[in-house]
N, C-alpha and C. Protein backbone atom coordinates (compact mmCIF):
# COMPACT_ATOMS: atom_id res chain seq x y z
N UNK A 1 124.40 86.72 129.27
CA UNK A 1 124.47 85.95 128.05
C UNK A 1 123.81 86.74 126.92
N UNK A 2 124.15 86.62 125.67
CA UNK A 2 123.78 87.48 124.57
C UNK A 2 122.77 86.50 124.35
N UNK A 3 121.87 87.07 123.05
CA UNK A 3 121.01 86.55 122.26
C UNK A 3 120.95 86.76 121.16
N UNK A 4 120.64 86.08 120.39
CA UNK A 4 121.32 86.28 118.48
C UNK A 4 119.81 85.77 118.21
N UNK A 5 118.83 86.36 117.46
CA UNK A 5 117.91 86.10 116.40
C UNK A 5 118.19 85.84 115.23
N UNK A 6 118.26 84.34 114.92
CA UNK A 6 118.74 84.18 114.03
C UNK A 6 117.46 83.75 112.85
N UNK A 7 117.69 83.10 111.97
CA UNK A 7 116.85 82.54 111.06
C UNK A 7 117.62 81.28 110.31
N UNK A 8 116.27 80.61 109.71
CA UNK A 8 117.13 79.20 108.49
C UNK A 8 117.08 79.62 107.61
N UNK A 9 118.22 78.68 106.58
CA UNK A 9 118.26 79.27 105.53
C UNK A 9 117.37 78.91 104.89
N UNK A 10 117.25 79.90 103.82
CA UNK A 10 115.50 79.21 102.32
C UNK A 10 115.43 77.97 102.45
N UNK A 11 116.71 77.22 102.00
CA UNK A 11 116.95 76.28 101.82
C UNK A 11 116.14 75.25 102.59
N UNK A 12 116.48 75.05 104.00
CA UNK A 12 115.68 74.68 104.91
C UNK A 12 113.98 74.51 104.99
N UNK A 13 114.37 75.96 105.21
CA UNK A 13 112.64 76.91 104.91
C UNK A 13 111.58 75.87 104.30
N UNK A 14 112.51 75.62 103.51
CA UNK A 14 111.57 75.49 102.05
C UNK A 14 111.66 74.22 101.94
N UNK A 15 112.55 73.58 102.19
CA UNK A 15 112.24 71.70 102.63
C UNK A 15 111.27 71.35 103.60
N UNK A 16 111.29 72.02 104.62
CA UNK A 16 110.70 72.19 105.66
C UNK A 16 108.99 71.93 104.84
N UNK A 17 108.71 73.01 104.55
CA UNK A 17 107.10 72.93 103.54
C UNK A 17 107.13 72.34 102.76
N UNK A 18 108.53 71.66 101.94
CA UNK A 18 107.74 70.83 101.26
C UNK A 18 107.84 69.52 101.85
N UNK A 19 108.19 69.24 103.07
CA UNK A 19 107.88 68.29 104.15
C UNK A 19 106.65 67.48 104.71
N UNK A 20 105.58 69.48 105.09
CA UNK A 20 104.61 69.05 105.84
C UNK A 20 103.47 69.39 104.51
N UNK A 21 103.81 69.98 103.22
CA UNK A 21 102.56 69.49 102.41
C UNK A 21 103.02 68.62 101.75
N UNK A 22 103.62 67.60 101.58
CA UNK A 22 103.85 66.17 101.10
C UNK A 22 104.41 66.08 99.53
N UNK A 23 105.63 66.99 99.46
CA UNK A 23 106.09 66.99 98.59
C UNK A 23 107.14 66.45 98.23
N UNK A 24 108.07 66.12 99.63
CA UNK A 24 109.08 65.28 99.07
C UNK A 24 110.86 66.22 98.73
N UNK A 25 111.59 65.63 99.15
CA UNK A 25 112.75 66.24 99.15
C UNK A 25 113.91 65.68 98.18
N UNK A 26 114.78 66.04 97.66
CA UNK A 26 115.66 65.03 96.64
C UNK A 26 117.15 65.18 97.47
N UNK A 27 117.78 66.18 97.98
CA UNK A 27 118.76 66.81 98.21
C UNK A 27 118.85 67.72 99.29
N UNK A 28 118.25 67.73 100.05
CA UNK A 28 118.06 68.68 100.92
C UNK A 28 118.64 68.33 102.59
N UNK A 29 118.60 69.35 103.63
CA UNK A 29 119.99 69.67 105.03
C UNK A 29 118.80 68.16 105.32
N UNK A 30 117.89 67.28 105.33
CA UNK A 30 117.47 66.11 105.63
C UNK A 30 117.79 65.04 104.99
N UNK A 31 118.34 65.18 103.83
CA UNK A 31 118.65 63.87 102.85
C UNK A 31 117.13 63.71 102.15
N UNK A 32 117.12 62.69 101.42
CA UNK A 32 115.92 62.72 100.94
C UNK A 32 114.75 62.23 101.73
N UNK A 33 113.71 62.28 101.26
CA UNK A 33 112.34 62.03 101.74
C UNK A 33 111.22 62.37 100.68
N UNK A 34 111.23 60.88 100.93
CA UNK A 34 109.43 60.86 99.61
C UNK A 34 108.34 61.46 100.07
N UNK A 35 107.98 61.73 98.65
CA UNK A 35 106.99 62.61 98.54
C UNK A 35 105.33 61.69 99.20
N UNK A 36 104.86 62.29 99.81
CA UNK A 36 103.96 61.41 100.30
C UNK A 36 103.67 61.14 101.57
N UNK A 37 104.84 61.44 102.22
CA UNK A 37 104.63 61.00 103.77
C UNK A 37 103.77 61.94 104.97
N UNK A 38 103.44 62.76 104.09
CA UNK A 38 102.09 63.34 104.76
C UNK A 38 101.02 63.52 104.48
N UNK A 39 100.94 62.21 103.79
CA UNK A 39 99.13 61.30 102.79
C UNK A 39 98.50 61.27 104.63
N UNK A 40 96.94 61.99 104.41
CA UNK A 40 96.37 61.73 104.97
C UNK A 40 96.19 63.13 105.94
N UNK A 41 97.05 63.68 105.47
CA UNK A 41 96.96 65.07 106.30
C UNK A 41 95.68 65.80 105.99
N UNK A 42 94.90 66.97 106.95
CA UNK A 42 93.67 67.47 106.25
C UNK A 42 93.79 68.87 106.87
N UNK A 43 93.31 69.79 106.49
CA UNK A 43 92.55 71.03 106.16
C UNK A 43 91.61 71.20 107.13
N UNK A 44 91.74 72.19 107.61
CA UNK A 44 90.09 71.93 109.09
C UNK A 44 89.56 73.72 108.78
N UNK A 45 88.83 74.08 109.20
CA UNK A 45 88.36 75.47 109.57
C UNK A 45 87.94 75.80 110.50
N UNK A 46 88.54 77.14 111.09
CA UNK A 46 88.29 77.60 112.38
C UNK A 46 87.56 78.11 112.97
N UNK A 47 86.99 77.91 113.92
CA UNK A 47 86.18 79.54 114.21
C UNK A 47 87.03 80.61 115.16
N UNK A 48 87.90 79.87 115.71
CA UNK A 48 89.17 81.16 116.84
C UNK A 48 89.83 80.72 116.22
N UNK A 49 91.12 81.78 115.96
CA UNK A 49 92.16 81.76 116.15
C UNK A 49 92.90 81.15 117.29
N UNK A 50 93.74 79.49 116.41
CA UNK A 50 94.88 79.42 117.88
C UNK A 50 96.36 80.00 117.60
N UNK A 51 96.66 79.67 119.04
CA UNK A 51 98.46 80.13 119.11
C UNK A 51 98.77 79.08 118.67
N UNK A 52 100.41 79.29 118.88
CA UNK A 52 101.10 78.09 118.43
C UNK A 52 101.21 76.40 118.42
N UNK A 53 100.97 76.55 119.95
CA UNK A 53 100.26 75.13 120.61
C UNK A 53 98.79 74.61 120.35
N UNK A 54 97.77 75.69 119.55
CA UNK A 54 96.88 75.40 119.33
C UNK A 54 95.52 75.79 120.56
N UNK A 55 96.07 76.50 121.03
CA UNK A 55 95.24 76.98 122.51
C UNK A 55 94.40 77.62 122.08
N UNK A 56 93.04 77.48 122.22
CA UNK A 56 91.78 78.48 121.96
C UNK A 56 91.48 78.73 120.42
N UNK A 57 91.99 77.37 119.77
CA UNK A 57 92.00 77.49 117.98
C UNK A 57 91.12 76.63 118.05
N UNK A 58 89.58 76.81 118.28
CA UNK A 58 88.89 75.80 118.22
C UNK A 58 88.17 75.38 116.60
N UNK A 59 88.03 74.32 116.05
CA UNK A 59 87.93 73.77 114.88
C UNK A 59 86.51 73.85 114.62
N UNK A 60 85.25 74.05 113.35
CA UNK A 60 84.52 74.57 113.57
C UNK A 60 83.69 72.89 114.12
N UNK A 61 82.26 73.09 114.14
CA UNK A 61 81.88 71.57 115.14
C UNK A 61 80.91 70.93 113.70
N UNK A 62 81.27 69.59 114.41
CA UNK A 62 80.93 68.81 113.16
C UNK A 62 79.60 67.61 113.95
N UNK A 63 78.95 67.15 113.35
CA UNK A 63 77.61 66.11 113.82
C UNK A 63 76.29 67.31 113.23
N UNK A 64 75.50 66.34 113.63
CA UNK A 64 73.56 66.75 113.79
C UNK A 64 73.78 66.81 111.86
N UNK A 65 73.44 68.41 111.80
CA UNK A 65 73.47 68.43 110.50
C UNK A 65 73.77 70.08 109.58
N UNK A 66 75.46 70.34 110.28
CA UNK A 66 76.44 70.65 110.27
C UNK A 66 77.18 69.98 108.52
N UNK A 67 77.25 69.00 108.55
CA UNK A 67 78.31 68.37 107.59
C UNK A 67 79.35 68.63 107.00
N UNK A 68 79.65 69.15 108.23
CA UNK A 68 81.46 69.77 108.22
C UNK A 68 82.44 68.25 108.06
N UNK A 69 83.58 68.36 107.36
CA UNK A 69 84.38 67.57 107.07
C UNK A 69 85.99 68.82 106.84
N UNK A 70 86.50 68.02 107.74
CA UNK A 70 87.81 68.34 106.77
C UNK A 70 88.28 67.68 105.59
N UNK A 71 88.77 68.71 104.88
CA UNK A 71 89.77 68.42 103.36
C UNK A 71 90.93 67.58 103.21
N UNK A 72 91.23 66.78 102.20
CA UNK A 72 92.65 66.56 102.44
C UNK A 72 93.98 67.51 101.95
N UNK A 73 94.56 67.53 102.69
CA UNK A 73 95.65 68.32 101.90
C UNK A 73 96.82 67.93 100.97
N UNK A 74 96.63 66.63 100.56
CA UNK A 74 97.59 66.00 99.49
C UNK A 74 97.25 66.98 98.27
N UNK A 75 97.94 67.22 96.91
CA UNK A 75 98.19 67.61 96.27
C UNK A 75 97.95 69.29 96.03
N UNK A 76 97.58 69.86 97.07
CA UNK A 76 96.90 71.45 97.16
C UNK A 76 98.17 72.10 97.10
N UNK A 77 99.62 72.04 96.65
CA UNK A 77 100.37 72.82 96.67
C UNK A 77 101.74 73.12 96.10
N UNK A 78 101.77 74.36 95.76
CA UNK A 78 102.75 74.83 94.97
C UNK A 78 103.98 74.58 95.66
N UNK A 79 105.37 74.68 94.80
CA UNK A 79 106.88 74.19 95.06
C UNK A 79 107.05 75.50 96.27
N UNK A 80 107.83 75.45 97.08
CA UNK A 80 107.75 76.84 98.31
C UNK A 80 108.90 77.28 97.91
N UNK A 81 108.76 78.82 97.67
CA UNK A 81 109.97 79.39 97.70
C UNK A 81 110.06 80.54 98.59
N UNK A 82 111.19 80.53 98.85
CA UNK A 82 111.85 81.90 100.21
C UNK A 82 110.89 81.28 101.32
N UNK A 83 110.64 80.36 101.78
CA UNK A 83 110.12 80.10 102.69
C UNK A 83 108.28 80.51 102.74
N UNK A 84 108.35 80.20 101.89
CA UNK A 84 106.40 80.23 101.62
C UNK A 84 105.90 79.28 100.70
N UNK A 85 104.72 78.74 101.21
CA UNK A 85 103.94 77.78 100.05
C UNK A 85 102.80 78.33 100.14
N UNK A 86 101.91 78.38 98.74
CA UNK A 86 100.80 78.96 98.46
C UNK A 86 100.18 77.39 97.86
N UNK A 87 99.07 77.95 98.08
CA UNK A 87 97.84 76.55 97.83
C UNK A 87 97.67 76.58 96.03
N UNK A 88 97.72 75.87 95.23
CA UNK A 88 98.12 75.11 93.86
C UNK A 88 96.86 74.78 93.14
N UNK A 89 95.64 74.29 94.49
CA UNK A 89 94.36 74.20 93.87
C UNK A 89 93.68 74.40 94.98
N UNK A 90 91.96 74.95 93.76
CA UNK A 90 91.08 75.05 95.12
C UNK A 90 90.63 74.38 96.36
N UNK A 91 90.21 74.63 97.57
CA UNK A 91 90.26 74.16 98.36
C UNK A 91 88.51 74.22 98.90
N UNK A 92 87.71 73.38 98.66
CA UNK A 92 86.25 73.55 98.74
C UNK A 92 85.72 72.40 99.84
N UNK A 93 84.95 72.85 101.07
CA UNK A 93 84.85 72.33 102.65
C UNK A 93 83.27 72.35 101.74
N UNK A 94 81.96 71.06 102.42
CA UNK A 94 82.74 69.66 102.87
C UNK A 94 83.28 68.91 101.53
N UNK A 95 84.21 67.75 101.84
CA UNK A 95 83.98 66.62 100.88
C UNK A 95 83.33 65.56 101.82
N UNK A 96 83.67 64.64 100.88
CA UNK A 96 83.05 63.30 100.93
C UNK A 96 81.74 63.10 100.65
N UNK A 97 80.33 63.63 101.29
CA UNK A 97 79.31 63.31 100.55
C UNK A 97 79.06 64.56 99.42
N UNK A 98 79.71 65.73 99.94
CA UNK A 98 79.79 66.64 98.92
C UNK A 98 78.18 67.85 99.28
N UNK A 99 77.46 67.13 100.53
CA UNK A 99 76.57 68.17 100.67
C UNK A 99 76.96 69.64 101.33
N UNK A 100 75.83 70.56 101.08
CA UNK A 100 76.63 71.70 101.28
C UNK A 100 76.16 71.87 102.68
N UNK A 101 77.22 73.06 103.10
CA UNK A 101 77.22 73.03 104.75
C UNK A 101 75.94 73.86 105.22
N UNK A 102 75.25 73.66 106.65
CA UNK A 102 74.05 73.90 107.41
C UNK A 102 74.66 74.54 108.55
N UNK A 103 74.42 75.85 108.95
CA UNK A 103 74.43 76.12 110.19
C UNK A 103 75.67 75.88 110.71
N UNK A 104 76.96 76.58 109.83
CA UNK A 104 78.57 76.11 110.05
C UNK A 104 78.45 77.48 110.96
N UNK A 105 79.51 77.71 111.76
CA UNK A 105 79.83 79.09 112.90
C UNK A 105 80.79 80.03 111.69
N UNK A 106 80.98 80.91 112.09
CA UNK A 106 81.84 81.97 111.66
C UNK A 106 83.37 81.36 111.25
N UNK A 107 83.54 81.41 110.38
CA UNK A 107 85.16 81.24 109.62
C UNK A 107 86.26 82.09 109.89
N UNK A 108 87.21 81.88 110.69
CA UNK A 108 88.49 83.12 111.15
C UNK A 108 89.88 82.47 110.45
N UNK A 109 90.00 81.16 110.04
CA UNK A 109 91.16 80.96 109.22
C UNK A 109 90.90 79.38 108.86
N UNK A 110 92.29 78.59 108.63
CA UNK A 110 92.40 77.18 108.05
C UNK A 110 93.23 76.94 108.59
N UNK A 111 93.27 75.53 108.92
CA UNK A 111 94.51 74.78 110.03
C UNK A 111 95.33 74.10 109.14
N UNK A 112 96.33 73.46 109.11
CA UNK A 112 96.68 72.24 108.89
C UNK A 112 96.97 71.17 109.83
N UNK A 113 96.98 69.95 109.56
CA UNK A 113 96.47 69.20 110.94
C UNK A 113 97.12 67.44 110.39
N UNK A 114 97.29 66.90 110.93
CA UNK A 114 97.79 65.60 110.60
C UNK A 114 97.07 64.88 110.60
N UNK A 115 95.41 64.89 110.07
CA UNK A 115 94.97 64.01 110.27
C UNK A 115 93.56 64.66 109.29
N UNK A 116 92.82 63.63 108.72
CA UNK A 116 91.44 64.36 108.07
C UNK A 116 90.58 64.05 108.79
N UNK A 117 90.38 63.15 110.25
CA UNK A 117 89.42 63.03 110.69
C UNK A 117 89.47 64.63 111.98
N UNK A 118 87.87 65.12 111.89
CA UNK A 118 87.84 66.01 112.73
C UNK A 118 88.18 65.86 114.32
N UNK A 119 88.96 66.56 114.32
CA UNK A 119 89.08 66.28 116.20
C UNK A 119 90.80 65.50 116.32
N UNK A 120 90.90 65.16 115.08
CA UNK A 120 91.93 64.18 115.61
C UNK A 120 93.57 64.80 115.07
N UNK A 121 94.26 64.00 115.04
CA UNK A 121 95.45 64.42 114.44
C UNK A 121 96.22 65.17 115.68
N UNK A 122 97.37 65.93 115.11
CA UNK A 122 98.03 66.83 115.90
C UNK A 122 97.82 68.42 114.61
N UNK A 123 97.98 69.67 115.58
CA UNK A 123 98.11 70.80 114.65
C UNK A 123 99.70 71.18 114.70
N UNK A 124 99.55 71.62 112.64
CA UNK A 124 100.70 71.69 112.57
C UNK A 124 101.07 73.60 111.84
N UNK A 125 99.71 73.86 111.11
CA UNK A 125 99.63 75.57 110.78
C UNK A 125 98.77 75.83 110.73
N UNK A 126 98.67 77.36 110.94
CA UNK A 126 97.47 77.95 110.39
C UNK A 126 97.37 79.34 109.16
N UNK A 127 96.10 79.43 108.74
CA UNK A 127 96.36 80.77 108.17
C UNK A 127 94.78 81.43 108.40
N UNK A 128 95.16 82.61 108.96
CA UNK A 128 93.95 83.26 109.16
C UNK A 128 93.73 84.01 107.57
N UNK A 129 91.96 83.95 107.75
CA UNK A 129 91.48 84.71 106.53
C UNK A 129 91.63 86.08 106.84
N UNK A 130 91.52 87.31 105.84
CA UNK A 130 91.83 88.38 105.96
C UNK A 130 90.52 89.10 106.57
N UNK A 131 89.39 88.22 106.56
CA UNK A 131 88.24 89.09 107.04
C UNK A 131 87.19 87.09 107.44
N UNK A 132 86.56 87.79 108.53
CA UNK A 132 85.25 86.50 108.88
C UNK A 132 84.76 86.09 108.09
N UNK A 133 84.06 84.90 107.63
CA UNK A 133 83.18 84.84 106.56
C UNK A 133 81.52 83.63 107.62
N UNK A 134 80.89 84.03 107.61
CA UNK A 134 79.87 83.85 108.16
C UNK A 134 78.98 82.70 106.85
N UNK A 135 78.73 81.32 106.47
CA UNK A 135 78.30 80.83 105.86
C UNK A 135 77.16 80.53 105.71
N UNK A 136 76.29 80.71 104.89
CA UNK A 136 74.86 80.75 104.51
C UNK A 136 74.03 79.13 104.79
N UNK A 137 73.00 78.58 105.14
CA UNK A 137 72.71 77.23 104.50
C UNK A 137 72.49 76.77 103.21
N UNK A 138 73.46 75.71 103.13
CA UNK A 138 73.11 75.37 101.74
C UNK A 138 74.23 76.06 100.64
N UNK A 139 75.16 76.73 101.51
CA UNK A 139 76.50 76.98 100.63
C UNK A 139 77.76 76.01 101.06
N UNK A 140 78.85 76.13 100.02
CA UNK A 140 79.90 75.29 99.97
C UNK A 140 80.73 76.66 100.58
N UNK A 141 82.01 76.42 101.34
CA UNK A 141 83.23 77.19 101.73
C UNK A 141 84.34 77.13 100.65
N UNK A 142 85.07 77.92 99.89
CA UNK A 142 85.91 77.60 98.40
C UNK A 142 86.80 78.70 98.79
N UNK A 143 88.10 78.08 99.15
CA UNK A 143 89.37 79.11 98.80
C UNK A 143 89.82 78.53 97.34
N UNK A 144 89.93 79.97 96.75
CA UNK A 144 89.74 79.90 95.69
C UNK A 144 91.98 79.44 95.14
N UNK A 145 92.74 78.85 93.98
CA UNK A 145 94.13 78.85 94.01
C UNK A 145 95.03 79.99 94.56
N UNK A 146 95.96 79.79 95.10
CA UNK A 146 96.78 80.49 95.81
C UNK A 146 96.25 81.45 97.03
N UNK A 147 95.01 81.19 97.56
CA UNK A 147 94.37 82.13 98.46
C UNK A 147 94.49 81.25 99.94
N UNK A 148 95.59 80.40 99.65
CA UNK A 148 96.02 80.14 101.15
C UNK A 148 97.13 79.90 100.99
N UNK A 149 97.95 80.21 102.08
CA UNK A 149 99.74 80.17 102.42
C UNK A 149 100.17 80.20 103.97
N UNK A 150 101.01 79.19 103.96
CA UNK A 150 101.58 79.06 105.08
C UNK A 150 103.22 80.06 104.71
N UNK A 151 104.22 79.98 105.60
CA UNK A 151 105.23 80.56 105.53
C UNK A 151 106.00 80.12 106.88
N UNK A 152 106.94 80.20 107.02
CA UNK A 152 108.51 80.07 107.93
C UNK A 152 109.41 81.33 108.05
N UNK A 153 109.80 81.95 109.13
CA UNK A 153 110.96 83.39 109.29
C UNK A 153 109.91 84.46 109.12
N UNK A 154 109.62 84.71 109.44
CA UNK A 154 108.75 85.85 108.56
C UNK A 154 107.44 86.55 108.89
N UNK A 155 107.18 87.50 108.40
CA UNK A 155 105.63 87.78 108.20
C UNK A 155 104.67 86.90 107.28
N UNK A 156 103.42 86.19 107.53
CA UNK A 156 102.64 85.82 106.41
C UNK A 156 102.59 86.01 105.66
N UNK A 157 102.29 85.85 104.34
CA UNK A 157 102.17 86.13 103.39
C UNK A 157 100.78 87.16 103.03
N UNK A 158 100.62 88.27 102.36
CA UNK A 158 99.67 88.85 102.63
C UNK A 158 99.21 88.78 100.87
């Protein structure tokens, strides 16, 4: 039997992301779909790298006095084109009480995840950072606009 590597088209691609960052479709190979339906989705940070299934992508640990939180990911993102979305606004770990993080582990990328509570949800991407970042006490974590991107077909976005 042969095998054909194929790919989707942009088109797809690119509904596709604006699917899972909650942007909403007008016309697209799904018909439409409001914008919104992935309210509640969040942002996590890693300390491993996982695979696809999420194997050995462990999320960094949250309690004592840590005050790790994931982000939400509603409005963090630009329209996707050719099959890439880049982040629209900054992205600054923790919220909610807004204190800064204590004794967080080593940083290797950002998840996306269906859910803002830690631990929970299902994983749906990731993007590794280009280098570790090891966090100080008493600092905030800040990807700064467009310094995160997911992508579809392809190499990452570099």
């Amino acid at each position: 039997m042969a095998t054909w590597d194929g790919s989707l088209a942009d088109r797809v691609e690119n509904d596709i992301l604006k699917l899972i960052t909650g942007q909403g479709t007008s016309s697209g190979p799904f018909g439409t779909i409001a914008a919104g339906q992935t309210s509640g989705w969040g942002l996590a940070l890693h300390k491993a790298h996982p695979t696809d299934d999420n194997t050995a992508g462990a999320e960094l640990t949250t309690g004592g006095s840590t005050n790790y939180l994931r982000i939400p990911s509603d409005g963090k993102w630009a329209v996707p084109t050719d099959g890439s979305v880049i982040s629209s606004a900054a992205c600054r770990w923790p919220s909610g009480a807004g204190t800064a993080g204590n004794n967080w582990e080593t940083i290797v990328g950002v998840g996306l995840w269906t859910s803002t509570t830690v631990g929970g949800g299902s994983f749906v991407a990731y993007n590794p950072l280009f280098m570790s970042v090891a966090t100080l006490s008493g600092s905030f974590f800040v990807i700064n606009i467009g310094g995160l991107a997911f992508s579809i077909g392809g190499a990452p976005i570099t």
